[in-house]
PDB file of N, CA and C in Angstrom:
ATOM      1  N   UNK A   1      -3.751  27.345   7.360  1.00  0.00           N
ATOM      2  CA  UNK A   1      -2.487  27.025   7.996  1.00  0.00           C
ATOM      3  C   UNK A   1      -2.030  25.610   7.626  1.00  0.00           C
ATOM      4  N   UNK A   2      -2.992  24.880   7.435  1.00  0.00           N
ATOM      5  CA  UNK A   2      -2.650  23.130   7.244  1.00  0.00           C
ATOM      6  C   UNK A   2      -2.771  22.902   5.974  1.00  0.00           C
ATOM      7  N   UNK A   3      -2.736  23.953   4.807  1.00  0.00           N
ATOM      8  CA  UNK A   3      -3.546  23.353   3.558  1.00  0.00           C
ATOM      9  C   UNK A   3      -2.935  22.509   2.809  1.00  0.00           C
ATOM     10  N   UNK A   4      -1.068  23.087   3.326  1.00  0.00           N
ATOM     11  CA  UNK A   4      -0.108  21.876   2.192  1.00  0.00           C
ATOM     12  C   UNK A   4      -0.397  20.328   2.985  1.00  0.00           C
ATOM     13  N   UNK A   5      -0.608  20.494   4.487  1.00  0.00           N
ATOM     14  CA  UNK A   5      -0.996  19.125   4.740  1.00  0.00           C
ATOM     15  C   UNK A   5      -2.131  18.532   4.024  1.00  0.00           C
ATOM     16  N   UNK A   6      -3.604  18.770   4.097  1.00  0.00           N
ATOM     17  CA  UNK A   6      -4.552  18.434   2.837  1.00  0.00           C
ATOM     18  C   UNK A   6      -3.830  18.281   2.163  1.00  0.00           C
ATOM     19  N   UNK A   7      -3.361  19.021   0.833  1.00  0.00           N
ATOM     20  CA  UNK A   7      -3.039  18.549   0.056  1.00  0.00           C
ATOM     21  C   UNK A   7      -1.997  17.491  -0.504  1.00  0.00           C
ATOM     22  N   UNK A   8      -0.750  16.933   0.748  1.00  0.00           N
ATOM     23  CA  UNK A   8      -0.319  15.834   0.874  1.00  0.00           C
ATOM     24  C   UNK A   8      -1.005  14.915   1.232  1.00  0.00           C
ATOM     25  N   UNK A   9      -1.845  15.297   2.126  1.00  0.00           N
ATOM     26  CA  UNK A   9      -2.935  13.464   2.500  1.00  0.00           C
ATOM     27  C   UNK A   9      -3.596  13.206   0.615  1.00  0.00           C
ATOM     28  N   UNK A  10      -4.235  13.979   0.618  1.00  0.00           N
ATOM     29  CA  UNK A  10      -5.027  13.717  -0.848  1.00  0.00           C
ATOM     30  C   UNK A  10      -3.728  13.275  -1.506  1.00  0.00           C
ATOM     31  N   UNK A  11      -3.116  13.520  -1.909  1.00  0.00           N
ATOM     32  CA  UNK A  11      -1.806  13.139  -2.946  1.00  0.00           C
ATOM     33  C   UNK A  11      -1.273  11.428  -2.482  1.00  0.00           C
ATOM     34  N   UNK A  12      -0.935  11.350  -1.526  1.00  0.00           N
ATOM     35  CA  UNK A  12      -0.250  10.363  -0.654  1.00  0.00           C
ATOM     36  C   UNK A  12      -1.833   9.099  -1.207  1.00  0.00           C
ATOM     37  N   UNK A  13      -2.919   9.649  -0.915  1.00  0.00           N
ATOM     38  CA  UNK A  13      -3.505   8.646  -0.752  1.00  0.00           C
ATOM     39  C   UNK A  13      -4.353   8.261  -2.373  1.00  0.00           C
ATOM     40  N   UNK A  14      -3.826   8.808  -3.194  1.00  0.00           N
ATOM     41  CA  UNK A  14      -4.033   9.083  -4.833  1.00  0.00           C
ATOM     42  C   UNK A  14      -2.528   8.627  -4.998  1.00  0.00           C
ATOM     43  N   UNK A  15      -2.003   8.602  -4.663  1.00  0.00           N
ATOM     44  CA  UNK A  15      -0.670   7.711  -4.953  1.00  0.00           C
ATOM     45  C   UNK A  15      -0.304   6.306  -4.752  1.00  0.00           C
ATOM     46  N   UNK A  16      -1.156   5.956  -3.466  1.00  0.00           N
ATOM     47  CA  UNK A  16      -1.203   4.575  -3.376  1.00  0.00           C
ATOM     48  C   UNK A  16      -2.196   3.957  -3.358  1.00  0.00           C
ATOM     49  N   UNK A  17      -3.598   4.376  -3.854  1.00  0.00           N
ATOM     50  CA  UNK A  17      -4.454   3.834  -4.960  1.00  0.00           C
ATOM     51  C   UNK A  17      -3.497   3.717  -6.343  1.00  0.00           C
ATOM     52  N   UNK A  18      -3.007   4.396  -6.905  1.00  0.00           N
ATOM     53  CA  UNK A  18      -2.858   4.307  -8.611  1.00  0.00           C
ATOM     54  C   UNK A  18      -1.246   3.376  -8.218  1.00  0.00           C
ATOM     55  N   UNK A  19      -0.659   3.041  -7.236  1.00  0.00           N
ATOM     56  CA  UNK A  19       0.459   1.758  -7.400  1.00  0.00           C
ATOM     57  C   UNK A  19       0.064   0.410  -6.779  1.00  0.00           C
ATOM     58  N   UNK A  20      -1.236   0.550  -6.349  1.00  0.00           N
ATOM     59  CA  UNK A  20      -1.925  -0.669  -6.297  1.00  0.00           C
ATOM     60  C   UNK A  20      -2.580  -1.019  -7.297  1.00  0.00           C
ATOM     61  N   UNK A  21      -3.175   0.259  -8.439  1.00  0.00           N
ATOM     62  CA  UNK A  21      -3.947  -0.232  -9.631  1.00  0.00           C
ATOM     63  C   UNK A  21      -2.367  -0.862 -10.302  1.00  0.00           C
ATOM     64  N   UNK A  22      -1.279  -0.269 -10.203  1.00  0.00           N
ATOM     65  CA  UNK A  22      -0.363  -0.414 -11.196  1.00  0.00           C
ATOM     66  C   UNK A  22       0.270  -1.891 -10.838  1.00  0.00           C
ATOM     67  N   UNK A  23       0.402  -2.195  -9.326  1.00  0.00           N
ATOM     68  CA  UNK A  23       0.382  -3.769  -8.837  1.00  0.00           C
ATOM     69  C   UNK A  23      -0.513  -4.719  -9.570  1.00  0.00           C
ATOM     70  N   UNK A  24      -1.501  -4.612  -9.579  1.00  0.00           N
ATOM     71  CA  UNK A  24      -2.665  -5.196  -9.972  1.00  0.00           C
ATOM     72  C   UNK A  24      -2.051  -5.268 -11.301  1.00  0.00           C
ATOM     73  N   UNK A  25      -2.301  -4.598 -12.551  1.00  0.00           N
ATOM     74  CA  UNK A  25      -1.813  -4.759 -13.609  1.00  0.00           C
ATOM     75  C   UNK A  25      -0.544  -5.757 -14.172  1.00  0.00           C
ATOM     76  N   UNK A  26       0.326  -5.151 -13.609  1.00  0.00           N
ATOM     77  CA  UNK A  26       1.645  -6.145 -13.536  1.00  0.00           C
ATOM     78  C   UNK A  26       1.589  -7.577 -13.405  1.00  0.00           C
ATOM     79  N   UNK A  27       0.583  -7.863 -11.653  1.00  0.00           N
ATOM     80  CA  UNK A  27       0.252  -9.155 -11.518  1.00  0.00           C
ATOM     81  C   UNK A  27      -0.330 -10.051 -12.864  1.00  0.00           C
ATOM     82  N   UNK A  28      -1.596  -9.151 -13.278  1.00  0.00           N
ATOM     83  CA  UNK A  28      -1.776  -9.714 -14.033  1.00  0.00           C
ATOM     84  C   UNK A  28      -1.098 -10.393 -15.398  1.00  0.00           C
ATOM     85  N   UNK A  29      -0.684  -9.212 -16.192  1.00  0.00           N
ATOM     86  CA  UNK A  29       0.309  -9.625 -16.760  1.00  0.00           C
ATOM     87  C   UNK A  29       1.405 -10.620 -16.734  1.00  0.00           C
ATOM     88  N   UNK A  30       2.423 -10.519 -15.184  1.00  0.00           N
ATOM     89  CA  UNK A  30       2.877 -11.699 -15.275  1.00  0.00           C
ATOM     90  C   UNK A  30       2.808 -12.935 -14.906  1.00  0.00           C
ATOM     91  N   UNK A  31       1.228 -12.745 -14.391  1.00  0.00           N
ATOM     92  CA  UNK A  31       0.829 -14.368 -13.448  1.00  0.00           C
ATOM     93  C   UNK A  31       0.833 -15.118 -14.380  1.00  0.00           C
ATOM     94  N   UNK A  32       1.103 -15.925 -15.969  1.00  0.00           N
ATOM     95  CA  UNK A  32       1.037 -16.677 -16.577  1.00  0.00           C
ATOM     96  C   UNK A  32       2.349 -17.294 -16.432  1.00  0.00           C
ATOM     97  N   UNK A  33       3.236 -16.515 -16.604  1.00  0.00           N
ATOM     98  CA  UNK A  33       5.232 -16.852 -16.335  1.00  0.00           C
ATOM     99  C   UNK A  33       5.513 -16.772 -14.978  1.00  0.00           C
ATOM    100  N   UNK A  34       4.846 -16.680 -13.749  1.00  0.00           N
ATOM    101  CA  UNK A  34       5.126 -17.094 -12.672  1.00  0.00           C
ATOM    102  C   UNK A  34       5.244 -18.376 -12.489  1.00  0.00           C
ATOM    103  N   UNK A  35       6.473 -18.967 -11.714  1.00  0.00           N
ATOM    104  CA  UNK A  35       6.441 -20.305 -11.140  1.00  0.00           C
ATOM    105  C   UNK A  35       4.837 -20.713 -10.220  1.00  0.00           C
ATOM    106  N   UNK A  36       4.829 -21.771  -9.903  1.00  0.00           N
ATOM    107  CA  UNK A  36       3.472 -22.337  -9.370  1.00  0.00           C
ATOM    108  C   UNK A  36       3.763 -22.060  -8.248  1.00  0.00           C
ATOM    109  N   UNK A  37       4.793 -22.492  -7.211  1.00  0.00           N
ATOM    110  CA  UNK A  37       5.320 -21.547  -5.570  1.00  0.00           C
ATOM    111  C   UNK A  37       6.089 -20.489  -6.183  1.00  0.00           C
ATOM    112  N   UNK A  38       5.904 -19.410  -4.937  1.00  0.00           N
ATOM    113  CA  UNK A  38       6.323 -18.067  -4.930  1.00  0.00           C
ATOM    114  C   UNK A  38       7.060 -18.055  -3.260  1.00  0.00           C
ATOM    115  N   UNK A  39       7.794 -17.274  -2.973  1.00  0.00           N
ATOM    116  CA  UNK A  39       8.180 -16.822  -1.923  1.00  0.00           C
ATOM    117  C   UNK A  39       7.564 -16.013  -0.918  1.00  0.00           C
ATOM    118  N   UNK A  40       6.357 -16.311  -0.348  1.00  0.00           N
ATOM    119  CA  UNK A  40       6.161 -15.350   0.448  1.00  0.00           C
ATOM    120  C   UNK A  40       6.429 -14.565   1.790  1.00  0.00           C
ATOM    121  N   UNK A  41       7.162 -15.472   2.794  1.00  0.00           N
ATOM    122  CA  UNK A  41       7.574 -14.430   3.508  1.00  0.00           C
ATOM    123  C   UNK A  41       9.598 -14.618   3.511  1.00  0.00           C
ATOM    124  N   UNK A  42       9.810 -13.501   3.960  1.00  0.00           N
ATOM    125  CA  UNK A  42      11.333 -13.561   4.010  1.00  0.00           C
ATOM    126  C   UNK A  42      12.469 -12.870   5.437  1.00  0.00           C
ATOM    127  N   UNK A  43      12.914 -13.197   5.539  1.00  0.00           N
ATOM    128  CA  UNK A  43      13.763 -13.412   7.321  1.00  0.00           C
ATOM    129  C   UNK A  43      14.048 -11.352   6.783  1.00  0.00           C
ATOM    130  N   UNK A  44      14.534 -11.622   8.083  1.00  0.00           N
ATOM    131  CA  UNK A  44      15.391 -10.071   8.485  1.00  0.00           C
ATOM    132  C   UNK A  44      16.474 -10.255   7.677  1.00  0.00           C
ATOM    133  N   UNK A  45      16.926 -10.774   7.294  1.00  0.00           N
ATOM    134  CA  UNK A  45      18.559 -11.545   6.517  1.00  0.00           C
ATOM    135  C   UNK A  45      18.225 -11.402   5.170  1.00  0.00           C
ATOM    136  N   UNK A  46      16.479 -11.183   4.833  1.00  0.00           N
ATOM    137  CA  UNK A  46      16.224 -11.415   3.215  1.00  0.00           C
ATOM    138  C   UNK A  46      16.419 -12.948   2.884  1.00  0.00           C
ATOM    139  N   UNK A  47      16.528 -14.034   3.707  1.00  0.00           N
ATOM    140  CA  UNK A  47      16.814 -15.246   3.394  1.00  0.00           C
ATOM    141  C   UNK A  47      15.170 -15.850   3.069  1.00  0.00           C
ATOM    142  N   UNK A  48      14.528 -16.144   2.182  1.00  0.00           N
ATOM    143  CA  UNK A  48      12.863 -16.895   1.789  1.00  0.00           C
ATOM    144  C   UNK A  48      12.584 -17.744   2.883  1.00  0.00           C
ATOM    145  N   UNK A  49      11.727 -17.889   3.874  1.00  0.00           N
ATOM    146  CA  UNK A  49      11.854 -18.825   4.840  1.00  0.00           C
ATOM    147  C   UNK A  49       9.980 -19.173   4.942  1.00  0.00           C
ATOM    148  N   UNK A  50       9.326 -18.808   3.412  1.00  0.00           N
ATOM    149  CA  UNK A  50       7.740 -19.217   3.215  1.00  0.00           C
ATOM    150  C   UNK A  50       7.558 -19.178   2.222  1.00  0.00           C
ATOM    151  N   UNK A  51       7.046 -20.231   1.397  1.00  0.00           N
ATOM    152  CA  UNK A  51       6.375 -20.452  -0.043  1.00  0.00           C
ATOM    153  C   UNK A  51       4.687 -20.406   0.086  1.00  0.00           C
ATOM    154  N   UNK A  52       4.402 -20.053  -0.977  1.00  0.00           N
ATOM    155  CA  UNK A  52       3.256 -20.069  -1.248  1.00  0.00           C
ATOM    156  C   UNK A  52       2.554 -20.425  -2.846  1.00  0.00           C
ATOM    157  N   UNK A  53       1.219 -20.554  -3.215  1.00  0.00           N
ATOM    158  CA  UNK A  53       0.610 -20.204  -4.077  1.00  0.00           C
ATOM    159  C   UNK A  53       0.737 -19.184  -4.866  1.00  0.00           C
ATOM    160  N   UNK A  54       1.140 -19.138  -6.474  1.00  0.00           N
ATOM    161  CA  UNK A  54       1.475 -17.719  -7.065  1.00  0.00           C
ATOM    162  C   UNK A  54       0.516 -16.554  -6.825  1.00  0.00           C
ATOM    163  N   UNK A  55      -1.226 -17.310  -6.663  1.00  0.00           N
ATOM    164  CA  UNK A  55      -2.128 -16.235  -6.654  1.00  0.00           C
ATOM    165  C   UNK A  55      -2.317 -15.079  -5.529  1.00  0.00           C
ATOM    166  N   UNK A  56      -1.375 -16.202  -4.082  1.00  0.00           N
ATOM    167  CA  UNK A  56      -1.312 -15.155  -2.876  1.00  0.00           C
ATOM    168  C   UNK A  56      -0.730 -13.324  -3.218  1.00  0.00           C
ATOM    169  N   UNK A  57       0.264 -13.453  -4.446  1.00  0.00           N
ATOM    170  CA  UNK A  57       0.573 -12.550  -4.722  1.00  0.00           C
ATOM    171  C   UNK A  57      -0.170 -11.425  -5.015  1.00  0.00           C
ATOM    172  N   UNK A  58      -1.705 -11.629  -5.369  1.00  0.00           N
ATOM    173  CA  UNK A  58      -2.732 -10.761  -5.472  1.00  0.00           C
ATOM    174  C   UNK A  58      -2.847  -9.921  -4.245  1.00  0.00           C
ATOM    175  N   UNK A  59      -2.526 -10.664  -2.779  1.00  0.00           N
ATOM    176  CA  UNK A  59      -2.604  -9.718  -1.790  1.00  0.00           C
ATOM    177  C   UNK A  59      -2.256  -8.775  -1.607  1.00  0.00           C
ATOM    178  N   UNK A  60      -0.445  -8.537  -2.162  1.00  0.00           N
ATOM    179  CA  UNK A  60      -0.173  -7.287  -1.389  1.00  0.00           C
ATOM    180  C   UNK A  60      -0.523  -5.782  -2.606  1.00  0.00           C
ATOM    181  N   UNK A  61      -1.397  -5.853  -4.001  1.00  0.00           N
ATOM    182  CA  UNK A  61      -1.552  -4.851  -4.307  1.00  0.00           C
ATOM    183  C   UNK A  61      -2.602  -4.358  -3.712  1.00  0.00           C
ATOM    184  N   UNK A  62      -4.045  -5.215  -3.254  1.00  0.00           N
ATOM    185  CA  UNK A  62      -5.200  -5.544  -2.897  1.00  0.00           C
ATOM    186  C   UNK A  62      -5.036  -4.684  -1.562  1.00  0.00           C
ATOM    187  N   UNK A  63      -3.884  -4.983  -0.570  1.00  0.00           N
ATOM    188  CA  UNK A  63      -3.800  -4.469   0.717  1.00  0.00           C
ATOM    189  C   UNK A  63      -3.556  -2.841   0.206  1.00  0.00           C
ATOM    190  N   UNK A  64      -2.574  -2.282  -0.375  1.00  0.00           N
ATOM    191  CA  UNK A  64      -2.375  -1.199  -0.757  1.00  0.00           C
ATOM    192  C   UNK A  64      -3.688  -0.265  -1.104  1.00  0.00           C
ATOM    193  N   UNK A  65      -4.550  -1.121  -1.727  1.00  0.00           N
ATOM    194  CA  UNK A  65      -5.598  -0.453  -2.286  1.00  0.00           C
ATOM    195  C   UNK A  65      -6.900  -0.256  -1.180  1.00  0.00           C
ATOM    196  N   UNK A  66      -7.132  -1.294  -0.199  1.00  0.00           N
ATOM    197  CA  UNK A  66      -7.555  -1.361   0.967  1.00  0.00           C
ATOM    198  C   UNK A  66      -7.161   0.021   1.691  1.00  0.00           C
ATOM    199  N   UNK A  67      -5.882  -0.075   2.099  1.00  0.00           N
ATOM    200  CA  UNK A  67      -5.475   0.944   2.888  1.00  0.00           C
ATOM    201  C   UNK A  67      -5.476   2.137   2.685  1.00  0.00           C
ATOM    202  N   UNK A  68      -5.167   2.447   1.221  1.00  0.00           N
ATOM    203  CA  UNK A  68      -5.473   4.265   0.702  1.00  0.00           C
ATOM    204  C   UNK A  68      -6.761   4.550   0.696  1.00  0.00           C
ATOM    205  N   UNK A  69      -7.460   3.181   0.403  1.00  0.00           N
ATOM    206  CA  UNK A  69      -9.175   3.662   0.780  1.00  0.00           C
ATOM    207  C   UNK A  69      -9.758   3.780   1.642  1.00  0.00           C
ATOM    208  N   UNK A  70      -9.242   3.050   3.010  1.00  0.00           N
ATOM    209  CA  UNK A  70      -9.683   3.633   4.324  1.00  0.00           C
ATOM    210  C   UNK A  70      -9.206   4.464   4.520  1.00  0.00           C
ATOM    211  N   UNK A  71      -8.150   5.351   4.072  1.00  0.00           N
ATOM    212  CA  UNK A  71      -7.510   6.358   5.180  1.00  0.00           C
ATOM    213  C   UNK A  71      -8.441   7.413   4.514  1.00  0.00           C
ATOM    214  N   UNK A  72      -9.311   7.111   3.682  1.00  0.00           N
ATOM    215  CA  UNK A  72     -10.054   8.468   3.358  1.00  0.00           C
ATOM    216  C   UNK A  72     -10.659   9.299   4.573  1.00  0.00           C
ATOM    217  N   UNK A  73     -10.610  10.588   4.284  1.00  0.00           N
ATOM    218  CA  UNK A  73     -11.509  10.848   5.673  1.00  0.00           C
ATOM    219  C   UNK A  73     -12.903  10.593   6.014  1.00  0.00           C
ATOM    220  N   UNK A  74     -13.733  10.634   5.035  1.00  0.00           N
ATOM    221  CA  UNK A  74     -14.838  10.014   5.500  1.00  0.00           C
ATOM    222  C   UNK A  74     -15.424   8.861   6.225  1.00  0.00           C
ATOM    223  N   UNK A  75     -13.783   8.093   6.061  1.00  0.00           N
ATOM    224  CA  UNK A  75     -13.686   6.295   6.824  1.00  0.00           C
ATOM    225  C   UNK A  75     -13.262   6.604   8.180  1.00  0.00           C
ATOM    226  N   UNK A  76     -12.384   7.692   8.772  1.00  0.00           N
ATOM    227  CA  UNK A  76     -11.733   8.141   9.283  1.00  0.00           C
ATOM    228  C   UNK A  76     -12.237   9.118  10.362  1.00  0.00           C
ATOM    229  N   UNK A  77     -12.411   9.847  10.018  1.00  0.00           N
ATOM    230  CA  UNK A  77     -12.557  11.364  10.937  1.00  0.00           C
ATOM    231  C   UNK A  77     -13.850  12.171  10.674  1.00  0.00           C
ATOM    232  N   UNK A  78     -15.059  11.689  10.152  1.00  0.00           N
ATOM    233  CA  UNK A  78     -16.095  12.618   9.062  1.00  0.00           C
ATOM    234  C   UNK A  78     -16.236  13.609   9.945  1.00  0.00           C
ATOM    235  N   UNK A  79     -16.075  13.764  11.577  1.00  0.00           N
ATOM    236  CA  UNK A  79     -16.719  14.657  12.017  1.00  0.00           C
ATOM    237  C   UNK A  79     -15.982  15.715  12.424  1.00  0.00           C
ATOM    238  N   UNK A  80     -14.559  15.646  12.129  1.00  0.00           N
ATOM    239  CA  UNK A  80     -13.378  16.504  12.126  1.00  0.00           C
ATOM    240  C   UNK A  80     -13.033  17.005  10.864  1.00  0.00           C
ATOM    241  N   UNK A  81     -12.973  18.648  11.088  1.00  0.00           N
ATOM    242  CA  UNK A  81     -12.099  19.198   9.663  1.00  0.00           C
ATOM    243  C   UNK A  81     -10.498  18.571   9.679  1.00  0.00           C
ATOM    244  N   UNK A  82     -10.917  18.921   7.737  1.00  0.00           N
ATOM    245  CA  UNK A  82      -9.413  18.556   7.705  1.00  0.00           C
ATOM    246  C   UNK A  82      -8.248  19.722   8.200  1.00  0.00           C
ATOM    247  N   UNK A  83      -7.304  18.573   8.821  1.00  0.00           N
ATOM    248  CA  UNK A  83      -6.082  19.171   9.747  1.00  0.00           C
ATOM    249  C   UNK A  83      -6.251  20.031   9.924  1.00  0.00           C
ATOM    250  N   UNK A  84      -6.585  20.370  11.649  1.00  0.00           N
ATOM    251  CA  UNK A  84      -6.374  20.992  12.441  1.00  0.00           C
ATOM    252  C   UNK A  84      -5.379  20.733  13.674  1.00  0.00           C
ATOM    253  N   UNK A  85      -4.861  21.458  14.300  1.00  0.00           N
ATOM    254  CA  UNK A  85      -4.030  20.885  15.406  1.00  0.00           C
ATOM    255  C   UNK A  85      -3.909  19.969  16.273  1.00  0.00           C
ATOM    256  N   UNK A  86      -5.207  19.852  16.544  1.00  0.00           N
ATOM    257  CA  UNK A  86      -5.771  18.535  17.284  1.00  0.00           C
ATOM    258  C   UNK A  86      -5.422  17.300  16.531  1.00  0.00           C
ATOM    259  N   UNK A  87      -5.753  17.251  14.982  1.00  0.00           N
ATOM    260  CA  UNK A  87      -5.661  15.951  14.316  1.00  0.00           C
ATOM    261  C   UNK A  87      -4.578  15.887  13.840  1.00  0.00           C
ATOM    262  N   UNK A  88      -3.752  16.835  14.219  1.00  0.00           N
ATOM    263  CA  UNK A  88      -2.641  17.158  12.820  1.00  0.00           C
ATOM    264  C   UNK A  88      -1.574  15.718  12.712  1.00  0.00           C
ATOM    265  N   UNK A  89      -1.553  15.164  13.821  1.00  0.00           N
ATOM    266  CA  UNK A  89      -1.169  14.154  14.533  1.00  0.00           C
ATOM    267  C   UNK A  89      -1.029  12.866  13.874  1.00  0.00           C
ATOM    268  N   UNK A  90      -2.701  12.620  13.726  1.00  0.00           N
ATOM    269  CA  UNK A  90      -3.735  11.076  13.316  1.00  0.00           C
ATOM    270  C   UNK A  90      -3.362  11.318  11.564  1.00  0.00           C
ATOM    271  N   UNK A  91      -3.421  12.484  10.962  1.00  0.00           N
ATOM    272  CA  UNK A  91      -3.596  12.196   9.653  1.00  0.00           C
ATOM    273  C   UNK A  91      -1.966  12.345   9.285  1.00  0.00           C
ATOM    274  N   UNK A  92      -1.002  12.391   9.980  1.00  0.00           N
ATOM    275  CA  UNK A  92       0.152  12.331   9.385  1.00  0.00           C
ATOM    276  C   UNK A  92       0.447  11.166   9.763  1.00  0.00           C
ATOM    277  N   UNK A  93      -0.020  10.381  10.694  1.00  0.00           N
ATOM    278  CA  UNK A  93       0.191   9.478  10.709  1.00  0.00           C
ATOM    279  C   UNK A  93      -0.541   8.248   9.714  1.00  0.00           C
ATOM    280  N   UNK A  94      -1.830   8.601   9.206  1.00  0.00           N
ATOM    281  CA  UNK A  94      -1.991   7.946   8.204  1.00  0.00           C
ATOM    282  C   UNK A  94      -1.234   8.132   6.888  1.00  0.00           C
ATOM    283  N   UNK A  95      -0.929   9.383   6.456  1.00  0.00           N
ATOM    284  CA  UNK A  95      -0.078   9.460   5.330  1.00  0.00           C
ATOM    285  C   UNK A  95       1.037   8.689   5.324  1.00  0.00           C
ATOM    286  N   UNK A  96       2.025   8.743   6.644  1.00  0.00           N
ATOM    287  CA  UNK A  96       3.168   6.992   6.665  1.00  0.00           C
ATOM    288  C   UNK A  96       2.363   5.956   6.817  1.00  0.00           C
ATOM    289  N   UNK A  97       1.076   5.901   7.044  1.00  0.00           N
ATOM    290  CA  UNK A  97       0.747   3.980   6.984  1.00  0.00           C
ATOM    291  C   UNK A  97       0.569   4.068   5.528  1.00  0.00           C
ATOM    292  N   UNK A  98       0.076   4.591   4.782  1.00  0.00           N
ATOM    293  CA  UNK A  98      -0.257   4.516   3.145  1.00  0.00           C
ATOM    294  C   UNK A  98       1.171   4.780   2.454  1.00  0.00           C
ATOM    295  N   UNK A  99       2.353   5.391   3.058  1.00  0.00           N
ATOM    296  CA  UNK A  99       3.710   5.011   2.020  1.00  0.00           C
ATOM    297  C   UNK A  99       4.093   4.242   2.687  1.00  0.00           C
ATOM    298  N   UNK A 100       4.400   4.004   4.273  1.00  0.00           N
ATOM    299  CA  UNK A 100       4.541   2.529   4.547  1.00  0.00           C
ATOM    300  C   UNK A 100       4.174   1.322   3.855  1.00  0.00           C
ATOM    301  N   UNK A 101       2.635   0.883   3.788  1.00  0.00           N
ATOM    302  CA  UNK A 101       2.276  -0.131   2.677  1.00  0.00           C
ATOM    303  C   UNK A 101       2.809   0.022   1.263  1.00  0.00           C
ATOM    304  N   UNK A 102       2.686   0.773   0.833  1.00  0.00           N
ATOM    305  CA  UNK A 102       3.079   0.716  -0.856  1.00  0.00           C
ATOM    306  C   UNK A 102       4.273   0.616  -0.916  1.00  0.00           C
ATOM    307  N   UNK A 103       4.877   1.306  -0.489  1.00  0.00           N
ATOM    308  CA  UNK A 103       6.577   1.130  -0.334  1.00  0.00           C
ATOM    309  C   UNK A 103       7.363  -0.414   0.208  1.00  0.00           C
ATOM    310  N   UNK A 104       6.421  -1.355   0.842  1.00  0.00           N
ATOM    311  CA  UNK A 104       6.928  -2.692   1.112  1.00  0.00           C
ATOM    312  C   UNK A 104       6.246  -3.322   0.548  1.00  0.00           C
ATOM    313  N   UNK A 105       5.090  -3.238   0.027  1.00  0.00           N
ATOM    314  CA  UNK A 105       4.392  -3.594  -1.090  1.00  0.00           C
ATOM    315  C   UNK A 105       5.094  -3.775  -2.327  1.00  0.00           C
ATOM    316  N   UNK A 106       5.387  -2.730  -2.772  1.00  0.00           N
ATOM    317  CA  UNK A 106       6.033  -2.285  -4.188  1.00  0.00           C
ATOM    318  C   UNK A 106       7.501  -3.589  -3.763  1.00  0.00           C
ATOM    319  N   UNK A 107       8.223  -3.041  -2.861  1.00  0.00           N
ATOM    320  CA  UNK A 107       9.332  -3.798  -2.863  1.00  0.00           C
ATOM    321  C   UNK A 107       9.319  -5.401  -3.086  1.00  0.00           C
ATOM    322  N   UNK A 108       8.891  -5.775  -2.301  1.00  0.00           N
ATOM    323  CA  UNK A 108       8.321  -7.337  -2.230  1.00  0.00           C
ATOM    324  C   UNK A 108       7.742  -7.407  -3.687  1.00  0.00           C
ATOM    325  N   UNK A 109       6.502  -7.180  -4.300  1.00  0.00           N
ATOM    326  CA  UNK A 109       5.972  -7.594  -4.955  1.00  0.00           C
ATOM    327  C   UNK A 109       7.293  -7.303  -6.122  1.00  0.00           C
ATOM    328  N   UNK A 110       7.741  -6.550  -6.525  1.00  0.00           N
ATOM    329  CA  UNK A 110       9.321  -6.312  -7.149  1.00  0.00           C
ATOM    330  C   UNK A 110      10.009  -7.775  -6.935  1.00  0.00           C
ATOM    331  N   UNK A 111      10.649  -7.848  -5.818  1.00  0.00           N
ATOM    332  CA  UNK A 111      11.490  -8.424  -6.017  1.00  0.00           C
ATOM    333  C   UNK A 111      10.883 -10.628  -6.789  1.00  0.00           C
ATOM    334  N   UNK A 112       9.764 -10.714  -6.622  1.00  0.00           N
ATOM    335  CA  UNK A 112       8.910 -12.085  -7.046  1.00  0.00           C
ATOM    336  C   UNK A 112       8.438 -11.723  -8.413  1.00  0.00           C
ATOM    337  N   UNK A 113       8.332 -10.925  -8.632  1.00  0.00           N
ATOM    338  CA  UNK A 113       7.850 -10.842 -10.386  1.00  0.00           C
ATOM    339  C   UNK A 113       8.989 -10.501 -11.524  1.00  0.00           C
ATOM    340  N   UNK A 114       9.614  -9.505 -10.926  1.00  0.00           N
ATOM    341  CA  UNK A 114      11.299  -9.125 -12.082  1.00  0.00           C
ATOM    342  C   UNK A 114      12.212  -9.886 -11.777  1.00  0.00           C
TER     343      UNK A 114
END
């Protein structure tokens, strides 16, 4: 009954492992042509209102990659099958914390490197 759910958690969370590997990459690449401050946090307005160190920028692929790896189930639920009614709940709700992160991840880290 739940199987397309499985198979969106697995996907969702194989999706934001491989745009945190793909963060990671990028960083690397362009941490040489980065300015020495970076922008790190920014108002509701989008107005920069925190500088930082270029290397802080390592965080937000690092967090992405953190987070698709806990939501595994074995970090998670080992003693619950996957989705059942009871959980159906907890693991959809991890599938939005893992496009939540990557998706403001991706954005942010976007808008300081291009």
């Amino acid at each position: 009954m739940y199987v397309w759910l499985d198979r969106l958690t697995r996907f969702t969370r194989w999706v934001g492992l491989l745009l945190g590997v793909v963060e990671v990459i990028v960083f690397l690449v362009a941490y040489p042509n980065l300015p020495a401050t970076i922008p790190t946090h920014m108002s509701g307005g989008g107005h920069v209102d925190g500088y930082g160190p270029k290397i802080t920028l390592i965080t937000l692929p690092l967090i992405v990659i953190v987070v698709s790896f806990l939501c595994q189930e074995k970090f998670i639920d080992n003693q619950i099958p996957p989705f059942t009614s009871t959980n159906a709940g907890t693991k959809l709700l991890m599938i939005g914390l893992v496009v939540a992160v990557a998706v403001v991840s991706l954005r942010f880290f976007s808008l300081i490197v291009f």
